[in-house]
C-alpha atoms as a PDB file:
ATOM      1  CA  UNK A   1     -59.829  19.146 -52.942  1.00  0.00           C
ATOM      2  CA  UNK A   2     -58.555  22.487 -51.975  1.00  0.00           C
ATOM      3  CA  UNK A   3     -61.374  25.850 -53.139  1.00  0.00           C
ATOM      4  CA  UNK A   4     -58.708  26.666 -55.722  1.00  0.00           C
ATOM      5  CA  UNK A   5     -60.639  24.686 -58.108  1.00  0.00           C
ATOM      6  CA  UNK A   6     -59.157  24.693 -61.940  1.00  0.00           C
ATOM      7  CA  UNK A   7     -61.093  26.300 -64.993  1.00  0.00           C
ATOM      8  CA  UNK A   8     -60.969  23.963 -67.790  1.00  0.00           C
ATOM      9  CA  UNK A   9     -57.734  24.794 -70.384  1.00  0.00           C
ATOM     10  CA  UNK A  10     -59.107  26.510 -73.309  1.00  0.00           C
ATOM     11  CA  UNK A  11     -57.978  25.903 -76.890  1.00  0.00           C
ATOM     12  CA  UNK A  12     -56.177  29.398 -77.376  1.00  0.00           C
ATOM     13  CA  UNK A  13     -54.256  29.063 -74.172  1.00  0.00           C
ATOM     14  CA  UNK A  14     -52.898  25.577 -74.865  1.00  0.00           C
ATOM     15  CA  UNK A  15     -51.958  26.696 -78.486  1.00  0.00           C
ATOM     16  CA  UNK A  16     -49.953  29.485 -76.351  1.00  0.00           C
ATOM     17  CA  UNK A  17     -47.938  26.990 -74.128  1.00  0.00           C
ATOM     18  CA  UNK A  18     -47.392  24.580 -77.161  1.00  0.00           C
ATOM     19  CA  UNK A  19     -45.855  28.063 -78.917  1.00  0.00           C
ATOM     20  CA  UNK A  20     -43.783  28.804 -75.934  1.00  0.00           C
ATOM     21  CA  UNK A  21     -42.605  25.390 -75.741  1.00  0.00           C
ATOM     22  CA  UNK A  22     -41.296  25.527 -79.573  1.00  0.00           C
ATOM     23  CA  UNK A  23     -40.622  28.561 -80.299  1.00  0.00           C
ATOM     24  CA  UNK A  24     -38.167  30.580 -79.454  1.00  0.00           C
ATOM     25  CA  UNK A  25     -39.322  33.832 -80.747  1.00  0.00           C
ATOM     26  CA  UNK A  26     -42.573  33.177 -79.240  1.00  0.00           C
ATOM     27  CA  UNK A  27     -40.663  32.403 -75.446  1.00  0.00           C
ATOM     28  CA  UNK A  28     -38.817  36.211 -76.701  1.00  0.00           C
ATOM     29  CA  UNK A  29     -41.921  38.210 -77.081  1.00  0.00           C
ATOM     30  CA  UNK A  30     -43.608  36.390 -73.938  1.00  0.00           C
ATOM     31  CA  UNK A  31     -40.311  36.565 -71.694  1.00  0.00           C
ATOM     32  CA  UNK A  32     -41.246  33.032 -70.675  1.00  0.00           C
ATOM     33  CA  UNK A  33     -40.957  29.493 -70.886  1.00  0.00           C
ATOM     34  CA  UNK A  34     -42.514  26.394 -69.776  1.00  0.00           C
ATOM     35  CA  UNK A  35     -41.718  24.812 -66.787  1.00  0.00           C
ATOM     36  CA  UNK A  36     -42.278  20.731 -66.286  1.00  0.00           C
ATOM     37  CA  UNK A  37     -42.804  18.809 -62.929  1.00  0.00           C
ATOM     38  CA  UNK A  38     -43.828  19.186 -59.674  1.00  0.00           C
ATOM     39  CA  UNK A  39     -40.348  19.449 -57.648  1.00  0.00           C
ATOM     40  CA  UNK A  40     -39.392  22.439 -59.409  1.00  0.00           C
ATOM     41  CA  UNK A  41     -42.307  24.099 -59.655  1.00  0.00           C
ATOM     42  CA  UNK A  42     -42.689  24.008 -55.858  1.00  0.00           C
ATOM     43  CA  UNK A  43     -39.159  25.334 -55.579  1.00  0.00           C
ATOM     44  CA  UNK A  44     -40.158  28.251 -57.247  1.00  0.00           C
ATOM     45  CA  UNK A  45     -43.473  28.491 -55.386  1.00  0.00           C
ATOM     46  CA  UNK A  46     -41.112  28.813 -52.488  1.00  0.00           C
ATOM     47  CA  UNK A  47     -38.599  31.021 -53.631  1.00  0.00           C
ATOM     48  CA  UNK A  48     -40.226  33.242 -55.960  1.00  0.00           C
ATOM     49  CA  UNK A  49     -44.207  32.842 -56.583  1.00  0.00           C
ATOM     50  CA  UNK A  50     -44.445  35.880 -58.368  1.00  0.00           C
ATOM     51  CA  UNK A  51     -42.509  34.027 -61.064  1.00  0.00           C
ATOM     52  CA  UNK A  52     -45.336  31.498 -61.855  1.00  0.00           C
ATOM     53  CA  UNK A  53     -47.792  33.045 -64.503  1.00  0.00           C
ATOM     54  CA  UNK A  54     -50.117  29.879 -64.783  1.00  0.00           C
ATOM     55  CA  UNK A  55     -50.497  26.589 -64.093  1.00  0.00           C
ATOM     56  CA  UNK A  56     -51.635  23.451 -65.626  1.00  0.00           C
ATOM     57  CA  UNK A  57     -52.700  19.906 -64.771  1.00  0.00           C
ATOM     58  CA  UNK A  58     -53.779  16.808 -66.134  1.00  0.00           C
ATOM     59  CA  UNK A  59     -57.140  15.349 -65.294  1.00  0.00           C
ATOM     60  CA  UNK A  60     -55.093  12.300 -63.559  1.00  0.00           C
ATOM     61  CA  UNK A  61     -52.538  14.275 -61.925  1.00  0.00           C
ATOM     62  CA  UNK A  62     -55.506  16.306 -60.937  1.00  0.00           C
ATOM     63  CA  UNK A  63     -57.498  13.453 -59.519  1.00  0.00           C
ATOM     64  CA  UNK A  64     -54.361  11.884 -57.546  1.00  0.00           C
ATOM     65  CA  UNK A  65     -53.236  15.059 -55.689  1.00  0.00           C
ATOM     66  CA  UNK A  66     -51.128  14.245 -52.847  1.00  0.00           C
ATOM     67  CA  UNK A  67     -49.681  16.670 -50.521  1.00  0.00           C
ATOM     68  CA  UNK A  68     -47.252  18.623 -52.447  1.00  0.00           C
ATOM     69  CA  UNK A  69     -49.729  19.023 -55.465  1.00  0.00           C
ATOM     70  CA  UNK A  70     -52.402  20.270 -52.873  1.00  0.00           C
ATOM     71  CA  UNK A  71     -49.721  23.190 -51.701  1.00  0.00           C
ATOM     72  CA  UNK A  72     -49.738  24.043 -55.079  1.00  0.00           C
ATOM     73  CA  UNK A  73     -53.505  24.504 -55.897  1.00  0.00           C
ATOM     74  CA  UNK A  74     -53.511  26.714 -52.792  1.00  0.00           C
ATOM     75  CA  UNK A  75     -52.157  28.937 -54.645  1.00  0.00           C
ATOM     76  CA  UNK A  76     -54.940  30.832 -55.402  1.00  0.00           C
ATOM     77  CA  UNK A  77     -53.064  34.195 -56.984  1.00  0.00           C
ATOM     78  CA  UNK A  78     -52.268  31.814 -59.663  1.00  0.00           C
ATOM     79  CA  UNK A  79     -54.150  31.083 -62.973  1.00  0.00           C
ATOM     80  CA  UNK A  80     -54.747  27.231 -62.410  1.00  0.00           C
ATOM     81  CA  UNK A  81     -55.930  25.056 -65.622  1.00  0.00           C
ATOM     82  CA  UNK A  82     -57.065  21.431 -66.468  1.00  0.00           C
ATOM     83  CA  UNK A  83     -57.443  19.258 -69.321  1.00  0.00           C
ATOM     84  CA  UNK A  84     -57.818  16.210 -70.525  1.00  0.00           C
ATOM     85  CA  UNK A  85     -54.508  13.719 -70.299  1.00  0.00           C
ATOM     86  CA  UNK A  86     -54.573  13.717 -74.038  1.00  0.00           C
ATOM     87  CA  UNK A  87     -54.336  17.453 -74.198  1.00  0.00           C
ATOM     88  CA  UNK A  88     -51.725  17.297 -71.581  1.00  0.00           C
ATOM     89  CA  UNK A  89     -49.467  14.703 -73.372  1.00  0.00           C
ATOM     90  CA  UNK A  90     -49.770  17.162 -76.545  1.00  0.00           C
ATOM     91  CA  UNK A  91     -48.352  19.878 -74.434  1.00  0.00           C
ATOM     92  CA  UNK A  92     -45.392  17.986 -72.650  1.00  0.00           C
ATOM     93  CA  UNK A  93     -41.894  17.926 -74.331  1.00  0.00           C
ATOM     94  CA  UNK A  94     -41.188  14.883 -72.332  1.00  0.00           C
ATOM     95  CA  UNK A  95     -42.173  10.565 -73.210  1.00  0.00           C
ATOM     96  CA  UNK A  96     -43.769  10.246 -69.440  1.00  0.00           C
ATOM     97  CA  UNK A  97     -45.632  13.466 -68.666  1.00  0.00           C
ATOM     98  CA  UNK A  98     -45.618  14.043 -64.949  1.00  0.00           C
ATOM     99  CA  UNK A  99     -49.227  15.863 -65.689  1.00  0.00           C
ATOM    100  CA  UNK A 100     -48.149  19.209 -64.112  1.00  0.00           C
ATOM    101  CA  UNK A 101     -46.460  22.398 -65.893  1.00  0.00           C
ATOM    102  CA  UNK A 102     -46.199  25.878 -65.513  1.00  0.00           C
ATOM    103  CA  UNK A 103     -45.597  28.915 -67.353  1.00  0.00           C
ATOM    104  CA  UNK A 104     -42.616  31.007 -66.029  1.00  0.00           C
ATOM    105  CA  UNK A 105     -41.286  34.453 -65.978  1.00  0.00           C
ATOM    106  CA  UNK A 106     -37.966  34.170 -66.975  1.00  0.00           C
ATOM    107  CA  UNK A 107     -35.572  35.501 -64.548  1.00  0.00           C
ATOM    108  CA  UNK A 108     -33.552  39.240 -65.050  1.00  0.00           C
ATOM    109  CA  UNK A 109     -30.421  39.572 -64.224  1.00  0.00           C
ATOM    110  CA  UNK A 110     -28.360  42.571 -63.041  1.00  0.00           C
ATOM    111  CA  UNK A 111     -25.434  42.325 -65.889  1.00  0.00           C
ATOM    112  CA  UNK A 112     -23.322  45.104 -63.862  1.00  0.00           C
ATOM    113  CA  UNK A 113     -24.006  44.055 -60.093  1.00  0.00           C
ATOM    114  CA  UNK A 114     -22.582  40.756 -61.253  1.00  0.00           C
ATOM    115  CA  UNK A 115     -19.763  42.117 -63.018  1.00  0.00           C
ATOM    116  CA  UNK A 116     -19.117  44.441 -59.849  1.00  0.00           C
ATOM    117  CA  UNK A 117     -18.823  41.612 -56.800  1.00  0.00           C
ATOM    118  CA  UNK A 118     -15.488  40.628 -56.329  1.00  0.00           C
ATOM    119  CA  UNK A 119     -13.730  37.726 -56.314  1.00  0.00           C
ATOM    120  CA  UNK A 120     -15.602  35.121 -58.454  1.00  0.00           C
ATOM    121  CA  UNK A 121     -15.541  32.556 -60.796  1.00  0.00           C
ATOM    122  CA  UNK A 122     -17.855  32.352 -64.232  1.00  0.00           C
ATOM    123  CA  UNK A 123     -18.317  30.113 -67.365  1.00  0.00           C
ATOM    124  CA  UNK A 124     -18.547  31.480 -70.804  1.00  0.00           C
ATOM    125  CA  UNK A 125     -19.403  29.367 -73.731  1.00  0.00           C
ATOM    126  CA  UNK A 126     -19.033  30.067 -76.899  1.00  0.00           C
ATOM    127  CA  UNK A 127     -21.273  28.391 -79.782  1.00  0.00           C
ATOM    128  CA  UNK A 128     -22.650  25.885 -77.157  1.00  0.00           C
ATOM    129  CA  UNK A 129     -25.412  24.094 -79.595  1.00  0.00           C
ATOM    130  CA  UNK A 130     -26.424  21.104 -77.792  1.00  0.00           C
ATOM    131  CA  UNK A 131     -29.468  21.529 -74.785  1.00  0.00           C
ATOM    132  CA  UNK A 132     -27.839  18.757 -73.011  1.00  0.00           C
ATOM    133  CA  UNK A 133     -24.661  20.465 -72.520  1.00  0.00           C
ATOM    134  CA  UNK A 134     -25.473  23.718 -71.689  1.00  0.00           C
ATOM    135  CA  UNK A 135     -28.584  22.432 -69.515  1.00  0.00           C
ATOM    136  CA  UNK A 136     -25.791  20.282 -67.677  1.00  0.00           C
ATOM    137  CA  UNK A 137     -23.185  23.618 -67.505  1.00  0.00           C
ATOM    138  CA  UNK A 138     -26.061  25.486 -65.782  1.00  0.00           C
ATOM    139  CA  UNK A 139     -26.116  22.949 -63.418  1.00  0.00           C
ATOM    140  CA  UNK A 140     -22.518  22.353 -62.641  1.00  0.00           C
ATOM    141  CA  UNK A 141     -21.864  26.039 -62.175  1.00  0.00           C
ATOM    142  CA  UNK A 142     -24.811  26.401 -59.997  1.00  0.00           C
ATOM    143  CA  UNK A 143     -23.496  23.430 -57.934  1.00  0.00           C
ATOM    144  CA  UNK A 144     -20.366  24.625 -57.285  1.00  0.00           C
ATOM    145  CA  UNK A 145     -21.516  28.537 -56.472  1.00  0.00           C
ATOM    146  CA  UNK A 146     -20.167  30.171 -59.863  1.00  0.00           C
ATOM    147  CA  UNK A 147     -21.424  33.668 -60.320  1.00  0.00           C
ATOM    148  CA  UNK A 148     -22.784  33.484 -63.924  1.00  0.00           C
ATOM    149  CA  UNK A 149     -22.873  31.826 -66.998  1.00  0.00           C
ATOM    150  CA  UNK A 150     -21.891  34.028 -70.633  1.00  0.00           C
ATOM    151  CA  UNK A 151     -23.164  32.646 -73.604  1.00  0.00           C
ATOM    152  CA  UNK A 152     -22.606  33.796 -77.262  1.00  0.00           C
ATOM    153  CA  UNK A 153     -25.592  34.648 -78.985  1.00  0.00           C
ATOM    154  CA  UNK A 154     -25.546  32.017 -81.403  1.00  0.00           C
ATOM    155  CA  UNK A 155     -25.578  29.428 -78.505  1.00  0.00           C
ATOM    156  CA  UNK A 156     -28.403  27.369 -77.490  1.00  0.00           C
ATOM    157  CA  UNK A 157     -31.580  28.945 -75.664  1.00  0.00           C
ATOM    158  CA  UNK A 158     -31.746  27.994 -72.404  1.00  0.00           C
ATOM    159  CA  UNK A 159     -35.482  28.553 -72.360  1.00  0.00           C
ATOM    160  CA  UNK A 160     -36.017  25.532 -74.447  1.00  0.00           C
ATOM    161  CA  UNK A 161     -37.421  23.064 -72.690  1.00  0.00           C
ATOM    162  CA  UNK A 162     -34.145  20.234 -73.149  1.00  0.00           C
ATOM    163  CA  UNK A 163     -32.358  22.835 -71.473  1.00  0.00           C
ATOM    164  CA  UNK A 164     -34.573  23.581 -68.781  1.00  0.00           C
ATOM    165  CA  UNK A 165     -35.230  19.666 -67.542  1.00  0.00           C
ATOM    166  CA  UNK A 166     -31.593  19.424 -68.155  1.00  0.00           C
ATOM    167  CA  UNK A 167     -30.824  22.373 -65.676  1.00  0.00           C
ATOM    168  CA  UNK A 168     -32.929  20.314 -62.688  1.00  0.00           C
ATOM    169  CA  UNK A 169     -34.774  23.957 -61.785  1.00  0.00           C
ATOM    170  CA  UNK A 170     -31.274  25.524 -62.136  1.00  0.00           C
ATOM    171  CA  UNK A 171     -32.276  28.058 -65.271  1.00  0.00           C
ATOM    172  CA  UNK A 172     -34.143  30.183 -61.871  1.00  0.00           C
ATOM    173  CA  UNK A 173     -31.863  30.311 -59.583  1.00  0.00           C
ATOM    174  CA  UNK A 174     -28.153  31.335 -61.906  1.00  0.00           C
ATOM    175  CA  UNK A 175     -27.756  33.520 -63.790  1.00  0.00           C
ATOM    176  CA  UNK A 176     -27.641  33.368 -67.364  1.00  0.00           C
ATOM    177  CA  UNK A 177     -26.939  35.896 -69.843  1.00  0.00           C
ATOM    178  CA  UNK A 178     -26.039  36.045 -73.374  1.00  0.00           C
ATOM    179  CA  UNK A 179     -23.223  38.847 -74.746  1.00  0.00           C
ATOM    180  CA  UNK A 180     -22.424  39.126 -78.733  1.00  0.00           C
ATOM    181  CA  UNK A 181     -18.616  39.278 -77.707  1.00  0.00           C
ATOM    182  CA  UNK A 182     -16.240  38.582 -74.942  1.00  0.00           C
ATOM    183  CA  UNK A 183     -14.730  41.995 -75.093  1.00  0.00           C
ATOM    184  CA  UNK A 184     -18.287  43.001 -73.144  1.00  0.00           C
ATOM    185  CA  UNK A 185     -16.181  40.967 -69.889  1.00  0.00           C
ATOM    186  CA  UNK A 186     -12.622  41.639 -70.334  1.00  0.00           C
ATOM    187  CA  UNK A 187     -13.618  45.096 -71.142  1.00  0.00           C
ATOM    188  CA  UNK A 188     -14.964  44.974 -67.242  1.00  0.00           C
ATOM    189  CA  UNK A 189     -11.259  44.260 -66.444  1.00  0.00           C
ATOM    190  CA  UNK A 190     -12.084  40.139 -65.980  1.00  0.00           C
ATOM    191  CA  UNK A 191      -9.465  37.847 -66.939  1.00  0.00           C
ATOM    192  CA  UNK A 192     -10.236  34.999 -69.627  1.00  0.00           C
ATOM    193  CA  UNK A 193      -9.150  31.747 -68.984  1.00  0.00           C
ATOM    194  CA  UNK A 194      -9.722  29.696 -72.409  1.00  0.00           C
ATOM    195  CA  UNK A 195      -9.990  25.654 -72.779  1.00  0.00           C
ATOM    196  CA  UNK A 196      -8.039  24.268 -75.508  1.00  0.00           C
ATOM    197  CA  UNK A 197      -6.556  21.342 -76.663  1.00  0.00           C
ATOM    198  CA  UNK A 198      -3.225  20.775 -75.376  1.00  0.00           C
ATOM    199  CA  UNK A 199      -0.370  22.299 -77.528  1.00  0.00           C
ATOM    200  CA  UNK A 200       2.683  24.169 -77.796  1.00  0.00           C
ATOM    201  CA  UNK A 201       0.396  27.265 -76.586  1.00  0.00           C
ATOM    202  CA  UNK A 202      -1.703  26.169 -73.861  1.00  0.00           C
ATOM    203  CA  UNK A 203      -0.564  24.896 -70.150  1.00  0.00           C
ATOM    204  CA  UNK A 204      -1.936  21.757 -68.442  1.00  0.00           C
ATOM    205  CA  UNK A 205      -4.418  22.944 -65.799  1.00  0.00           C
ATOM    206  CA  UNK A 206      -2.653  21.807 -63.241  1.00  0.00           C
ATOM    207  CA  UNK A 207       0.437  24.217 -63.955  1.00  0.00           C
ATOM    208  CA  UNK A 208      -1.906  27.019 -62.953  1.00  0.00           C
ATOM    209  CA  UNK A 209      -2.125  27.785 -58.980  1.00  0.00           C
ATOM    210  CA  UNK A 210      -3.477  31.068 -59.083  1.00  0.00           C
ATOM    211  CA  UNK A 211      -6.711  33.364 -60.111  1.00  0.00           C
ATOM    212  CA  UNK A 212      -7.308  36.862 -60.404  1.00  0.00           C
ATOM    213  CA  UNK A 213      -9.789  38.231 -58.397  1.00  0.00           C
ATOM    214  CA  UNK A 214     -12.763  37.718 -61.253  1.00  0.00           C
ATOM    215  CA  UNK A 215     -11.671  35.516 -63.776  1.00  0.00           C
ATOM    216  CA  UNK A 216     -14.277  33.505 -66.375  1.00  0.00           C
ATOM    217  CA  UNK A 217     -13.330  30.126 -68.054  1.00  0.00           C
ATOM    218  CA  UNK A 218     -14.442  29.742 -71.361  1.00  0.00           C
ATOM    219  CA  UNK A 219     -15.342  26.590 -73.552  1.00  0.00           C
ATOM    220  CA  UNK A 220     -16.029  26.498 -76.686  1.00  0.00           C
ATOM    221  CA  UNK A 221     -18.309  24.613 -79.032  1.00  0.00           C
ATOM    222  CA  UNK A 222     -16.361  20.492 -79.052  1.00  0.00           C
ATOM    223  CA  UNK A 223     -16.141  20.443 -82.517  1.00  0.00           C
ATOM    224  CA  UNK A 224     -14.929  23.965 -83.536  1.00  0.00           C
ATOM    225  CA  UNK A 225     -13.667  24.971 -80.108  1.00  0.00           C
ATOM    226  CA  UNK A 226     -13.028  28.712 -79.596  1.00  0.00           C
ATOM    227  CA  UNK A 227     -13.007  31.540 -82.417  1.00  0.00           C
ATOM    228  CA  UNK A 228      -9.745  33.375 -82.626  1.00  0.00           C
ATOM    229  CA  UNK A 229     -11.458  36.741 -81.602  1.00  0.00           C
ATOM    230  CA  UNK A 230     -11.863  34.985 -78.048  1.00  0.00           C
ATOM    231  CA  UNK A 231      -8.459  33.374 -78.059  1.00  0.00           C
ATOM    232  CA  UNK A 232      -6.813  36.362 -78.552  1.00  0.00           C
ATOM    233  CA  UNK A 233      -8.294  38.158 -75.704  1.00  0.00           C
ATOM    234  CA  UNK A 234      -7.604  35.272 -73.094  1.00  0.00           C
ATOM    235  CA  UNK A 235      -5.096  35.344 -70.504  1.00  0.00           C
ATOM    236  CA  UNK A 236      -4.093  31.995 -70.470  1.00  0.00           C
ATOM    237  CA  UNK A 237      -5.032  29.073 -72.310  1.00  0.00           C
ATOM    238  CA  UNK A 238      -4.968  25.658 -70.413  1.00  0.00           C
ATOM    239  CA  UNK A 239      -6.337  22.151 -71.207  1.00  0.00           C
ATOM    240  CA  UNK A 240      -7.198  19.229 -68.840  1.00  0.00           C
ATOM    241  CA  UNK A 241      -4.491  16.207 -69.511  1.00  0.00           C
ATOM    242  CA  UNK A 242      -6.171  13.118 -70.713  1.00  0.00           C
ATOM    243  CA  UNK A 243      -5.154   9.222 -72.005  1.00  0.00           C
ATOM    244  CA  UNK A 244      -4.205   9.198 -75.702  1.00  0.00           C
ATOM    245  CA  UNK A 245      -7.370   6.963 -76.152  1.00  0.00           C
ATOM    246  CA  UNK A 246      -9.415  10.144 -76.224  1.00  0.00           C
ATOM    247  CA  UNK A 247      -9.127  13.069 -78.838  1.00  0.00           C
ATOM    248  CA  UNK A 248     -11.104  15.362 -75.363  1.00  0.00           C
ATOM    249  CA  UNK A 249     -13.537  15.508 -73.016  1.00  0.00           C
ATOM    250  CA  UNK A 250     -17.266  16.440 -73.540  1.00  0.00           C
ATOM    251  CA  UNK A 251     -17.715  20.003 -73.255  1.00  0.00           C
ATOM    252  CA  UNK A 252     -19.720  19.732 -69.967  1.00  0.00           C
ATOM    253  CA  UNK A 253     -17.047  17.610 -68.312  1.00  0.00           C
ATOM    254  CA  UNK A 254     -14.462  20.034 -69.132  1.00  0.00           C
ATOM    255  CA  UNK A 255     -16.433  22.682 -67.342  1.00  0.00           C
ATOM    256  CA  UNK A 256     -17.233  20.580 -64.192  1.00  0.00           C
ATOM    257  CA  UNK A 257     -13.670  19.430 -63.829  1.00  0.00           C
ATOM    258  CA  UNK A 258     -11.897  23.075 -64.642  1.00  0.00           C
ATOM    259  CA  UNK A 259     -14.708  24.870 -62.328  1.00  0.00           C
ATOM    260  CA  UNK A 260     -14.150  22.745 -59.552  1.00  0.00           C
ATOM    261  CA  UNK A 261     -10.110  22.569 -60.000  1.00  0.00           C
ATOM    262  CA  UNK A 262     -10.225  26.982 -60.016  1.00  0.00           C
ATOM    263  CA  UNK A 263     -12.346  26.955 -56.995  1.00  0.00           C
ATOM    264  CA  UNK A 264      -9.963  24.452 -54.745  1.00  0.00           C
ATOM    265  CA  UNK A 265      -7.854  27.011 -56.242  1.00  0.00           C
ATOM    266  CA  UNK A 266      -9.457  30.174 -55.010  1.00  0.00           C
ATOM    267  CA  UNK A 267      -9.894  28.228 -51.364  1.00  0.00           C
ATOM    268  CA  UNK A 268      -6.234  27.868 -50.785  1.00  0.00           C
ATOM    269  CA  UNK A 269      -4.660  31.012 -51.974  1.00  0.00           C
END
């Protein structure tokens, strides 16, 4: 066992994660979130150590370290805890704790440098409720190189922790950032390509060959779809053909199939 030895988890400290987990106003104040499993948590020992502000592991985990857990306890600049499984399992949000967590930093982001580069290709969604969507739109857009993902304010928080296991470790490494209207990007000159369903007003996606230099595609929430405020301010509205057997796609699918159409799109202008 490495000399990084753990100090046992107090009381008051697990009552903090357990907050951060559930609360979002407590994950506000803090300006962090918990982090679950080993994979990601080395990526970020990798890419950004600073990031991690503790660590904890279950007695088991503890007991069974193989070679990437022992990189991790030799990190001694970071706050390393253990407890009991039991205490463990009342800290995970998950059915099969992988016994290892960490608290995180969340990320800043430079709203303007983004907004500056030039050409890209961003996501906004708009009233974006379920984890498991946005968690797998983080994803997709890191997957395929998008610059950012714009949320609405009243979207999900993608701090909670279905959103974070959702993201696979991608909540660290895109950038995320919420905006209380759309006029804070088209006000920055970027053009607003809007998803909805097909209609008299809206072109098949495949009727549209060309970008401008920063454009964003927005999605809105599947039931309600996109407020007027937003539809007014778009450039284009398009929607993805489908069978008749369908009333639409899933809002994630949507994204991964219009983000990866627009980039082919970008590539062969």
């Amino acid at each position: 066992m490495p000399a990084h030895s753990p100090k046992p988890l107090t009381a008051t400290k697990a009552q903090f994660i357990r907050s951060l987990a559930k609360q979002k106003k407590e994950r506000d104040r803090e300006r962090a979130f918990v982090l679950e499993g080993e994979k990601p948590i080395l990526e970020l020992l990798a890419s950004d150590a600073t990031a991690l502000l503790a660590l904890v592991i279950g007695e088991t985990r503890l007991s069974q370290a193989d070679a990437g857990l022992r990189q991790i306890l030799r990190r001694q600049s970071v706050p390393l805890h253990a407890c009991r499984d039991s205490v463990f399992d009342s800290l995970s949000e998950v059915t099969s704790p992988s016994g290892i967590l960490a608290v995180v930093r969340q990320p800043a982001w430079d709203r303007q440098a983004i907004l500056g580069r030039s050409p890209w290709l961003g996501l906004y969604g708009e009233r974006l409720q379920d984890p498991a969507n946005v968690g797998t739109i983080i994803r997709t857009a890191l997957g395929f190189g998008l610059a950012a993902l714009w949320l609405s304010a009243d979207s999900a928080d993608v701090f909670n922790p279905k959103v974070v296991r959702a993201t696979a470790g991608g909540i660290l490494k895109l950038p995320v950032l919420y905006i209380k209207d759309v006029a804070e990007l088209t006000g920055q000159g970027c053009a607003l390509l809007a998803s909805v369903p097909a209609g008299k007003a809206s072109h098949p996606i495949t009727d549209l060959t060309d970008l401008p230099e920063r454009s964003v595609l927005a999605f809105g929430n599947e039931s309600r779809g996109l407020s007027d405020a937003t539809l007014r301010r778009a450039t284009v509205r398009f929607h993805i053909p489908v069978s008749p057997a369908i009333e639409s796609l899933n809002v994630a699918a949507s994204a991964a199939i219009a983000a990866f159409y627009f980039l082919t799109t970008y590539k062969n202008r």
